[in-house]
C-alpha atoms as a PDB file:
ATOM      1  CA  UNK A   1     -54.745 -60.502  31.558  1.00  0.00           C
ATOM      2  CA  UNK A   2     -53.300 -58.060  34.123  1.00  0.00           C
ATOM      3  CA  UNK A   3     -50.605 -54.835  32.917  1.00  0.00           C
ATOM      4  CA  UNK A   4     -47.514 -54.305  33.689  1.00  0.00           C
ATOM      5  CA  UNK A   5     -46.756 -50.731  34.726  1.00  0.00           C
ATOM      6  CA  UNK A   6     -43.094 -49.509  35.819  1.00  0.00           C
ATOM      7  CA  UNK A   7     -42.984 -46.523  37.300  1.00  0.00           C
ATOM      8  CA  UNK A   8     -38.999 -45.058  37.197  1.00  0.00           C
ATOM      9  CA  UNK A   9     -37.288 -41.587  37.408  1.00  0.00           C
ATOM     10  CA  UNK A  10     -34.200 -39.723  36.065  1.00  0.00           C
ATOM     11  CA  UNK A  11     -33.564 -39.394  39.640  1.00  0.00           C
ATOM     12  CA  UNK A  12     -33.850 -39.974  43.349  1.00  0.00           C
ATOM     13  CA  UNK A  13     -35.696 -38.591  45.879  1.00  0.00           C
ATOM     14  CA  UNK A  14     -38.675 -37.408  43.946  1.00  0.00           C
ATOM     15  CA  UNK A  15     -41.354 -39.819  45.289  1.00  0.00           C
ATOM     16  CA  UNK A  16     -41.227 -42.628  43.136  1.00  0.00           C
ATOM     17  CA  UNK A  17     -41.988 -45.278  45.660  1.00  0.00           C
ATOM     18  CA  UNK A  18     -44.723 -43.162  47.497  1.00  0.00           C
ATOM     19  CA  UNK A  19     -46.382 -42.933  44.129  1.00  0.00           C
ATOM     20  CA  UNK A  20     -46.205 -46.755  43.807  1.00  0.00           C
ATOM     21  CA  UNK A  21     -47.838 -47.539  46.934  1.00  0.00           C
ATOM     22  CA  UNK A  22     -50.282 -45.110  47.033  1.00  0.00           C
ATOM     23  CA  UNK A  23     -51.677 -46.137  43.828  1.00  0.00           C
ATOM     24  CA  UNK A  24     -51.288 -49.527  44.318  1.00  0.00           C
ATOM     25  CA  UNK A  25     -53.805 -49.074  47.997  1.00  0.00           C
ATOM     26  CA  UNK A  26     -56.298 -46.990  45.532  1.00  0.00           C
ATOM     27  CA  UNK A  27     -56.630 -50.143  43.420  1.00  0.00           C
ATOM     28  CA  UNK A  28     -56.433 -52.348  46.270  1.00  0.00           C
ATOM     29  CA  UNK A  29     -59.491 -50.620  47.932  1.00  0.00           C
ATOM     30  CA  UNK A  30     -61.403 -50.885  44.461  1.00  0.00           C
ATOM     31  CA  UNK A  31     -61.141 -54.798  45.010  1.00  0.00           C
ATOM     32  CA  UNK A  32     -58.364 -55.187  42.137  1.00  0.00           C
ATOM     33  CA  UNK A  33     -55.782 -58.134  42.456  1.00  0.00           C
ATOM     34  CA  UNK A  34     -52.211 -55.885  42.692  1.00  0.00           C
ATOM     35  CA  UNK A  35     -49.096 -56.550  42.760  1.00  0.00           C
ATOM     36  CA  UNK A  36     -46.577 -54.171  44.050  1.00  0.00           C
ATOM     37  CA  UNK A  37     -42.991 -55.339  42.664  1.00  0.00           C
ATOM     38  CA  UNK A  38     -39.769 -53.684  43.743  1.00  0.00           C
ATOM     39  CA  UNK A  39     -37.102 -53.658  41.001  1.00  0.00           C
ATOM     40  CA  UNK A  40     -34.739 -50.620  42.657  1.00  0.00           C
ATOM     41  CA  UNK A  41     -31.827 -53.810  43.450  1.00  0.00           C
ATOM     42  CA  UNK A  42     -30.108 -52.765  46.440  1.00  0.00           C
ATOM     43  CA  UNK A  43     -31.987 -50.092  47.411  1.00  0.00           C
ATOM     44  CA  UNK A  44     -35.343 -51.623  48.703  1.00  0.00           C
ATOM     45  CA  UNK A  45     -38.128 -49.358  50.663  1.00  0.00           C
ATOM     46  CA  UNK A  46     -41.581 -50.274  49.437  1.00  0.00           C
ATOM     47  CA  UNK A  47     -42.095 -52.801  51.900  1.00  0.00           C
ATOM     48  CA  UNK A  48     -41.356 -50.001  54.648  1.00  0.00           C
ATOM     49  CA  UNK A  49     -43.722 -48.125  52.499  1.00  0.00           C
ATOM     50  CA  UNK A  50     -46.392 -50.527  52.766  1.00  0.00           C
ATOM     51  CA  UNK A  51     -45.740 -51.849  56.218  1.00  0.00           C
ATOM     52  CA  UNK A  52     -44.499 -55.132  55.067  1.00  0.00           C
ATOM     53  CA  UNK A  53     -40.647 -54.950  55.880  1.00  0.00           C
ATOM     54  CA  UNK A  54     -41.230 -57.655  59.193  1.00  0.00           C
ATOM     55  CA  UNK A  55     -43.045 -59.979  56.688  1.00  0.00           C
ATOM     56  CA  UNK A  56     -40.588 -60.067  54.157  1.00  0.00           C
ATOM     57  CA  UNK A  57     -38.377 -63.810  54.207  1.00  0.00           C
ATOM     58  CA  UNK A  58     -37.804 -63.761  50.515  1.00  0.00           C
ATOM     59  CA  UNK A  59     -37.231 -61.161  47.389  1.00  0.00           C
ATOM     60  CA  UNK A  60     -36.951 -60.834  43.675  1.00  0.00           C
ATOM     61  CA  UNK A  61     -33.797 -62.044  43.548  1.00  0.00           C
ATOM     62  CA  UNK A  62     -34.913 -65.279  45.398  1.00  0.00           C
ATOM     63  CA  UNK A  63     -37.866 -66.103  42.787  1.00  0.00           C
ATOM     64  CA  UNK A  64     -35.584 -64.647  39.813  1.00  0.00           C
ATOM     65  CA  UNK A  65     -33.137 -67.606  40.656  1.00  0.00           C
ATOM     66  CA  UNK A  66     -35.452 -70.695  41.059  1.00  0.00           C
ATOM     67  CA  UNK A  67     -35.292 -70.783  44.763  1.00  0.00           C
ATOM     68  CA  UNK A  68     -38.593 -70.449  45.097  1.00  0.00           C
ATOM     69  CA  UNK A  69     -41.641 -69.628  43.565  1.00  0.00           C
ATOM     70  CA  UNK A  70     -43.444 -66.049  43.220  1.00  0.00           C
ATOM     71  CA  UNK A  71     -46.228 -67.118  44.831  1.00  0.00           C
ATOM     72  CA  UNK A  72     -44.303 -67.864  47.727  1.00  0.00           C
ATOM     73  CA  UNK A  73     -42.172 -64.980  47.986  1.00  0.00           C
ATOM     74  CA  UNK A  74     -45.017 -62.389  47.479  1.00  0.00           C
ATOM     75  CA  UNK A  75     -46.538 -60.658  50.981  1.00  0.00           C
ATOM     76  CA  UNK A  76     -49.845 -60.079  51.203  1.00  0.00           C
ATOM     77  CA  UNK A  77     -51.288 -56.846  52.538  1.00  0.00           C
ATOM     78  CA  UNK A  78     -54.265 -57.804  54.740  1.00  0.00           C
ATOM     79  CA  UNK A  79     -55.282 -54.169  54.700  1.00  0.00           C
ATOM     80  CA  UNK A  80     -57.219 -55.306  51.107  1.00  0.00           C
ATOM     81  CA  UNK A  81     -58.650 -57.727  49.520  1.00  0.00           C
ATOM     82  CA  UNK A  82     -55.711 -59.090  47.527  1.00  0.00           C
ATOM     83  CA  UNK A  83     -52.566 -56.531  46.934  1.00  0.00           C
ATOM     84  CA  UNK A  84     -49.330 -58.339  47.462  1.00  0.00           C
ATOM     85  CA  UNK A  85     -45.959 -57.327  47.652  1.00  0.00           C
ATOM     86  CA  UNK A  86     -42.591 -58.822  46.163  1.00  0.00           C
ATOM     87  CA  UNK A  87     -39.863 -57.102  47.518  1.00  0.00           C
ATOM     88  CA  UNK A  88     -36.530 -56.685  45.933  1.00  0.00           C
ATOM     89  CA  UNK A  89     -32.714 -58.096  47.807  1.00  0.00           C
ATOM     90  CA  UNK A  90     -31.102 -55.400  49.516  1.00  0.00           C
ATOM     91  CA  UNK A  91     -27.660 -56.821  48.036  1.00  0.00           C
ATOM     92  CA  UNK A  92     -27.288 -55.631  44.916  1.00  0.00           C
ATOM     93  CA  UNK A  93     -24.456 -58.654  44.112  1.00  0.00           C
ATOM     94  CA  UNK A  94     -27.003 -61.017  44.582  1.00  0.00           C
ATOM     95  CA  UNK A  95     -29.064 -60.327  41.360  1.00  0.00           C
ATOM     96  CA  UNK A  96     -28.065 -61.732  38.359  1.00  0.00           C
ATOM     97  CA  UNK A  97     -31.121 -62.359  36.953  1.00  0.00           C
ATOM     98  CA  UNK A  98     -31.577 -61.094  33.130  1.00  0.00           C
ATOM     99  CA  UNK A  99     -34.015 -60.056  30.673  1.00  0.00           C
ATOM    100  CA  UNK A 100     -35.349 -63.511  29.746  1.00  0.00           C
ATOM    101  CA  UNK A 101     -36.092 -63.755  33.840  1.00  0.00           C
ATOM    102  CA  UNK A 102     -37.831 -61.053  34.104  1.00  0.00           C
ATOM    103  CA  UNK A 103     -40.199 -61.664  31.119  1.00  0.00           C
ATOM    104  CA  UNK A 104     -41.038 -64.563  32.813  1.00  0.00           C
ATOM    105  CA  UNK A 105     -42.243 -63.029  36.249  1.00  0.00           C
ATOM    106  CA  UNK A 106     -43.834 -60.266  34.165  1.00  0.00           C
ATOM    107  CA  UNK A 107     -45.382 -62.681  32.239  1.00  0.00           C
ATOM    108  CA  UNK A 108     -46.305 -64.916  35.583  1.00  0.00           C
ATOM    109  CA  UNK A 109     -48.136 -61.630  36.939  1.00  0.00           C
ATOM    110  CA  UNK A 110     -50.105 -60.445  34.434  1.00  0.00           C
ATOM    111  CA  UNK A 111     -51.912 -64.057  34.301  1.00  0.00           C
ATOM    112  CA  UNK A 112     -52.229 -63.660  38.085  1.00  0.00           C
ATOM    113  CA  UNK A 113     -53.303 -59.834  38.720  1.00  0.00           C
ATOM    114  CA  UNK A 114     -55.415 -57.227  37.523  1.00  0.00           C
ATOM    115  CA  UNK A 115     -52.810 -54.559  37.450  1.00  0.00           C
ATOM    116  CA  UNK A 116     -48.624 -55.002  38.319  1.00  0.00           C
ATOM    117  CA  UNK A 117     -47.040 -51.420  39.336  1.00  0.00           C
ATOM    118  CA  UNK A 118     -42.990 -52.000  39.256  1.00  0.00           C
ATOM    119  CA  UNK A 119     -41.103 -49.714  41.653  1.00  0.00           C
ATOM    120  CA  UNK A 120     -37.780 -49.221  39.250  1.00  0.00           C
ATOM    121  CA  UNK A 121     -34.747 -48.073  39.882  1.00  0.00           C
ATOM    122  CA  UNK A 122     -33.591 -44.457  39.666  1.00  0.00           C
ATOM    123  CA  UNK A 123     -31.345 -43.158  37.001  1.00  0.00           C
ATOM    124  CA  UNK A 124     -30.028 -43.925  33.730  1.00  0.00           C
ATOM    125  CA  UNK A 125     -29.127 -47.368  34.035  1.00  0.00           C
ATOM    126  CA  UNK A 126     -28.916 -51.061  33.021  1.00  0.00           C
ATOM    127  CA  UNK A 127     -31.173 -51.851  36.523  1.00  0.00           C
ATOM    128  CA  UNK A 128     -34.046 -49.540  34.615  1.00  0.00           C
ATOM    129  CA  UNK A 129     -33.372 -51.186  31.316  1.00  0.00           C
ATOM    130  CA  UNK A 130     -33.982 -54.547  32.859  1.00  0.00           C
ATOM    131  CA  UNK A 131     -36.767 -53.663  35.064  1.00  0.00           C
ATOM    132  CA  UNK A 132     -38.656 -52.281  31.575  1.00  0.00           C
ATOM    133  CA  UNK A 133     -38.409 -55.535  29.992  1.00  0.00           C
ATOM    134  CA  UNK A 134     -41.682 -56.382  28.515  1.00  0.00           C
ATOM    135  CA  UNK A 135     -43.756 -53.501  30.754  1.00  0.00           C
ATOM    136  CA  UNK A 136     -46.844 -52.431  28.799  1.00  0.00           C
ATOM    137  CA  UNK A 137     -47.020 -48.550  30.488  1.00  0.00           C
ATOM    138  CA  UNK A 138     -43.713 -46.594  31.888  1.00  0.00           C
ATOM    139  CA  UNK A 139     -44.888 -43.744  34.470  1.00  0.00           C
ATOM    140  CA  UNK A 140     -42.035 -41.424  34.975  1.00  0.00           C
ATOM    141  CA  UNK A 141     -42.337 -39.323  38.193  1.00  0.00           C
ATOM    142  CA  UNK A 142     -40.776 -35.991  38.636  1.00  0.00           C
ATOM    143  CA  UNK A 143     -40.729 -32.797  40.939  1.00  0.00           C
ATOM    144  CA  UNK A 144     -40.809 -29.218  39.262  1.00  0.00           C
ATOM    145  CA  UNK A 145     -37.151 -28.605  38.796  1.00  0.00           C
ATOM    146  CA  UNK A 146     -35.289 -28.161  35.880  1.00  0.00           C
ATOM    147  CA  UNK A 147     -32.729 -30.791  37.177  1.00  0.00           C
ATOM    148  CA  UNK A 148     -35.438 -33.310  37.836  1.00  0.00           C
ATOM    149  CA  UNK A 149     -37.256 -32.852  34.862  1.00  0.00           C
ATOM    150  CA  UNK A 150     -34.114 -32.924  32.122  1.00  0.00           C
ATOM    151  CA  UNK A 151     -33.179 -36.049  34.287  1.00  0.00           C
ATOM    152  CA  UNK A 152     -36.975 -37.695  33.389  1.00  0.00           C
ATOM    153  CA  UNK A 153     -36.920 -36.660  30.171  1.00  0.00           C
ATOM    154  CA  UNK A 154     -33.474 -38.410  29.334  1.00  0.00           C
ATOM    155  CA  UNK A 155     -35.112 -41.775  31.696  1.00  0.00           C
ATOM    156  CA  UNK A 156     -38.234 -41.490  29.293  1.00  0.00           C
ATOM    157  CA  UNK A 157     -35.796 -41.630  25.887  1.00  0.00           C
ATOM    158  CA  UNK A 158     -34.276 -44.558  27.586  1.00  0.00           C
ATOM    159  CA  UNK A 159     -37.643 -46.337  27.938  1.00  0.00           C
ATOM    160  CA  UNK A 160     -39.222 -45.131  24.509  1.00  0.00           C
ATOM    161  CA  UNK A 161     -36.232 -47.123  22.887  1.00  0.00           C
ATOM    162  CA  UNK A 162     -37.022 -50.301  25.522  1.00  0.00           C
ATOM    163  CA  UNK A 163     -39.642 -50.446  23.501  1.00  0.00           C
ATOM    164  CA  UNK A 164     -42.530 -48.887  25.837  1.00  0.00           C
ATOM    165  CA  UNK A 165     -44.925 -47.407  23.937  1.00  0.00           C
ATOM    166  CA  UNK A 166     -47.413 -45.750  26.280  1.00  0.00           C
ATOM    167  CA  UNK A 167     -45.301 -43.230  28.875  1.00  0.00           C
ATOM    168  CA  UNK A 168     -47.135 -40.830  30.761  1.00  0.00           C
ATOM    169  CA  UNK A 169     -45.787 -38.883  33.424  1.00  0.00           C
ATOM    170  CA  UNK A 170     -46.561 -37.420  37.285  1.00  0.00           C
ATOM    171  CA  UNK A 171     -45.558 -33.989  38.971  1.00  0.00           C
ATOM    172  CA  UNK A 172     -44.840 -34.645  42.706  1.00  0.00           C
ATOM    173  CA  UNK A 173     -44.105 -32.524  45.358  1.00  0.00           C
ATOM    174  CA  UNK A 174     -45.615 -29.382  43.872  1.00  0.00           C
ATOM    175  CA  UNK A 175     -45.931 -26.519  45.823  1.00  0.00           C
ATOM    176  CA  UNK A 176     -48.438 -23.875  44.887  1.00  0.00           C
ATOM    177  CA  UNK A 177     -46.389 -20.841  46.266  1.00  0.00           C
ATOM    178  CA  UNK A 178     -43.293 -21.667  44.530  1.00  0.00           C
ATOM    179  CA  UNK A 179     -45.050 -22.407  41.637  1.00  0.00           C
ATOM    180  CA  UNK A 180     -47.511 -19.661  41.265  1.00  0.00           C
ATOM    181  CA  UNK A 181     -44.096 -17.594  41.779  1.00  0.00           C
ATOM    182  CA  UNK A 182     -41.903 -18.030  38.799  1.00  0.00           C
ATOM    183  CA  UNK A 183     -39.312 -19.191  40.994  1.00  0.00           C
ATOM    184  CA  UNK A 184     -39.827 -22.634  39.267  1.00  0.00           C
ATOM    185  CA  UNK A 185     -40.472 -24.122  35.907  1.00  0.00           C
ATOM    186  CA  UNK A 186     -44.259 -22.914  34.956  1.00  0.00           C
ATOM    187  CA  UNK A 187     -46.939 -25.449  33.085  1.00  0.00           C
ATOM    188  CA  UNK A 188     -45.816 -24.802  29.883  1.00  0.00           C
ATOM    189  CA  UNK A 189     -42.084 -25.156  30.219  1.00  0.00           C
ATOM    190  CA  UNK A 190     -42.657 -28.726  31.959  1.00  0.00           C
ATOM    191  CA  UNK A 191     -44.929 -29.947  28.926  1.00  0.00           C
ATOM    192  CA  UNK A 192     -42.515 -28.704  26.954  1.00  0.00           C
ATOM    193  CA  UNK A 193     -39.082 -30.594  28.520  1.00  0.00           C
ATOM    194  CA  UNK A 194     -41.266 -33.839  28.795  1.00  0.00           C
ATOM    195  CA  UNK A 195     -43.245 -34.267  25.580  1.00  0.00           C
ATOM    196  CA  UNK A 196     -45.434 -37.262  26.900  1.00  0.00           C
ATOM    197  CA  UNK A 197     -48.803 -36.841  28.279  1.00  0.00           C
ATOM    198  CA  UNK A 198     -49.279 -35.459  31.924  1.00  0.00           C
ATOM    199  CA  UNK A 199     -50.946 -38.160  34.269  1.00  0.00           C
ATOM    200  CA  UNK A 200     -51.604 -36.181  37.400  1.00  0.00           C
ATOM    201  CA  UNK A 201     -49.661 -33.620  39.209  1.00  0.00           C
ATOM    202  CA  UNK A 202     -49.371 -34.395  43.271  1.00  0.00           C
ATOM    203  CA  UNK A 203     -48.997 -31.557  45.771  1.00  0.00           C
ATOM    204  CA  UNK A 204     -46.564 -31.311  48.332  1.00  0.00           C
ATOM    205  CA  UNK A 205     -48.153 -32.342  51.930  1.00  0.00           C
ATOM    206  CA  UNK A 206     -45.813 -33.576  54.823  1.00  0.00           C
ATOM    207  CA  UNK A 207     -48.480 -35.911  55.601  1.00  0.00           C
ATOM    208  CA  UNK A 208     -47.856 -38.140  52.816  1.00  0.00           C
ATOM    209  CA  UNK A 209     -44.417 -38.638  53.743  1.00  0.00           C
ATOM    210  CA  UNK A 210     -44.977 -39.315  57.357  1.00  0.00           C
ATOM    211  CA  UNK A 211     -47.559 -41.887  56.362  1.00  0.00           C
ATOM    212  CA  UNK A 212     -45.633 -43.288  54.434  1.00  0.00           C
ATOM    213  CA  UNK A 213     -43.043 -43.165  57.056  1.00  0.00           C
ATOM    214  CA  UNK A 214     -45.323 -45.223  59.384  1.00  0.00           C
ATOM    215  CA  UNK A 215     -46.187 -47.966  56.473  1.00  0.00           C
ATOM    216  CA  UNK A 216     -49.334 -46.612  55.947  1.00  0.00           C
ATOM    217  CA  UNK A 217     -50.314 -45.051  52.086  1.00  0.00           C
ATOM    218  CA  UNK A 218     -51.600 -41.411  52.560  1.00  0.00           C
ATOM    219  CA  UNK A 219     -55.171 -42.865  50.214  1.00  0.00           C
ATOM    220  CA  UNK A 220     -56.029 -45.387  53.160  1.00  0.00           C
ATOM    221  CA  UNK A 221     -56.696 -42.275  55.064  1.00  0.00           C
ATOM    222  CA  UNK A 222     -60.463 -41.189  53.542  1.00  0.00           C
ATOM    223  CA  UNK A 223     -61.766 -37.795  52.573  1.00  0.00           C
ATOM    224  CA  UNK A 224     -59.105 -35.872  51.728  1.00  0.00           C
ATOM    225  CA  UNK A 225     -58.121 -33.809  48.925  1.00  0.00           C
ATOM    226  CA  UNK A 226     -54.645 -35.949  48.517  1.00  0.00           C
ATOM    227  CA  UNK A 227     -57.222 -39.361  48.170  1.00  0.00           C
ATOM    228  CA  UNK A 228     -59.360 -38.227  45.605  1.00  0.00           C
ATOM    229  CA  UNK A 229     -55.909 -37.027  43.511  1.00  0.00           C
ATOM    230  CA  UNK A 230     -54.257 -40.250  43.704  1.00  0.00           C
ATOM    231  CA  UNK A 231     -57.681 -41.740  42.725  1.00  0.00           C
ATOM    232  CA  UNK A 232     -58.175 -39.757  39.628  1.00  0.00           C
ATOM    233  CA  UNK A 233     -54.890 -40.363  38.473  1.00  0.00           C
ATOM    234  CA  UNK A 234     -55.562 -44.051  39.002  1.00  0.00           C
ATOM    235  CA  UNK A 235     -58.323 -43.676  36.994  1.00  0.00           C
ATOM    236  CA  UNK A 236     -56.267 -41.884  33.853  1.00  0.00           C
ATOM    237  CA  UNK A 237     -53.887 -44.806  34.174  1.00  0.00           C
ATOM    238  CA  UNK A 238     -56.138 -47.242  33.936  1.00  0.00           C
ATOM    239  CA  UNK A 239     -56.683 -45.979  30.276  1.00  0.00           C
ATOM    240  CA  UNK A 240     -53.812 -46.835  28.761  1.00  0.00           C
END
């Protein structure tokens, strides 16, 4: 029996989706059956994350409402063994699936996968509540600002009430100068604001955004120092 894991944030632009697919192509590598499944309604990039964006005839929305099954809407990436992809609509008016729904494919995926990461939405909102229906881990990404990490921390209070009990959280887009200079918050002021355990922190590297620019996860690219941090966070995560 597979787990479901959403990964949200309080807001955009912090790296949510690269986070998703890079983890996802560390446990595709390891041989792991993944699912990648985009829940940000209207506002759908993993598949240009992954690569997958020609492939993709049918979404979440599609499966949500009986037109067809998961298994046929779901992409697979023939870069691994078996990690597939459901992508989400990119009309927001076209979901109107609800809570019972989304049990369901939850529920469909964990007898089907090893591990289901959930790309949710951004924000405060009832897309996030929906998309935390029934998830057994929340990840909540955010970047070392105060504005980013107040907005996490009032996302994480959100999903603590949903009923998530294990939340954990990731530092993107750190850079060591601006750390290291007081200019932003320090170590102890983040742990402080978020008040759930720290799964990784992730450096800033322009590389990872233009791979993931190109459809290609930064981890498929071997022997780096941005690889073997995605790797042991995937390892951490795989503890809860």
């Amino acid at each position: 029996m597979g787990r479901v894991v959403l990964i949200a944030s309080g807001k955009g632009g912090v790296g949510k989706s690269v986070c998703v697919s890079n983890l996802g192509a560390v446990y595709g590598e390891r041989g792991l059956k993944v699912a990648l499944v985009d829940m940000n309604i209207g506002l759908r990039n993993l598949d240009i994350y992954m690569g997958l964006e020609s492939r993709v005839i049918f979404d979440a929305a599609d499966v949500l409402d009986g037109v067809v099954t998961a298994k046929k809407a779901m992409v697979r990436d023939r870069r691994f063994q078996a990690l597939y992809l459901l992508a989400t609509t990119q009309k927001k008016e076209k979901f109107r699936a609800d809570a019972k729904d989304v049990s369901a494919l939850y529920g469909y995926l964990r007898e089907n996968f090893d591990i289901v990461l959930v790309d949710g939405p951004a924000g405060i909102n009832d897309e996030l509540k929906l998309a935390a229906t029934d998830a057994d881990v929340a990840i909540m990404v955010t970047t070392p600002e105060y504005v980013s990490l107040r907005d996490a921390d009032m996302a994480e209070q959100t999903l603590r009430k949903s009923g998530i009990r294990d939340r954990v959280y990731i530092v993107n887009k750190v850079n060591k100068v601006f750390f290291s200079s007081g200019i932003l918050p320090t170590v102890e002021i983040i742990t402080s604001m978020m008040k759930i355990p720290l799964l990784g922190v992730v450096q800033y590297d322009d590389n990872i955004h233009l791979s993931a620019n190109c459809g290609i996860p930064i981890v498929y690219q071997k022997e780096n120092y941005i690889e073997r941090n995605f790797n042991r966070i995937a390892d951490r995560l795989l503890t809860y």
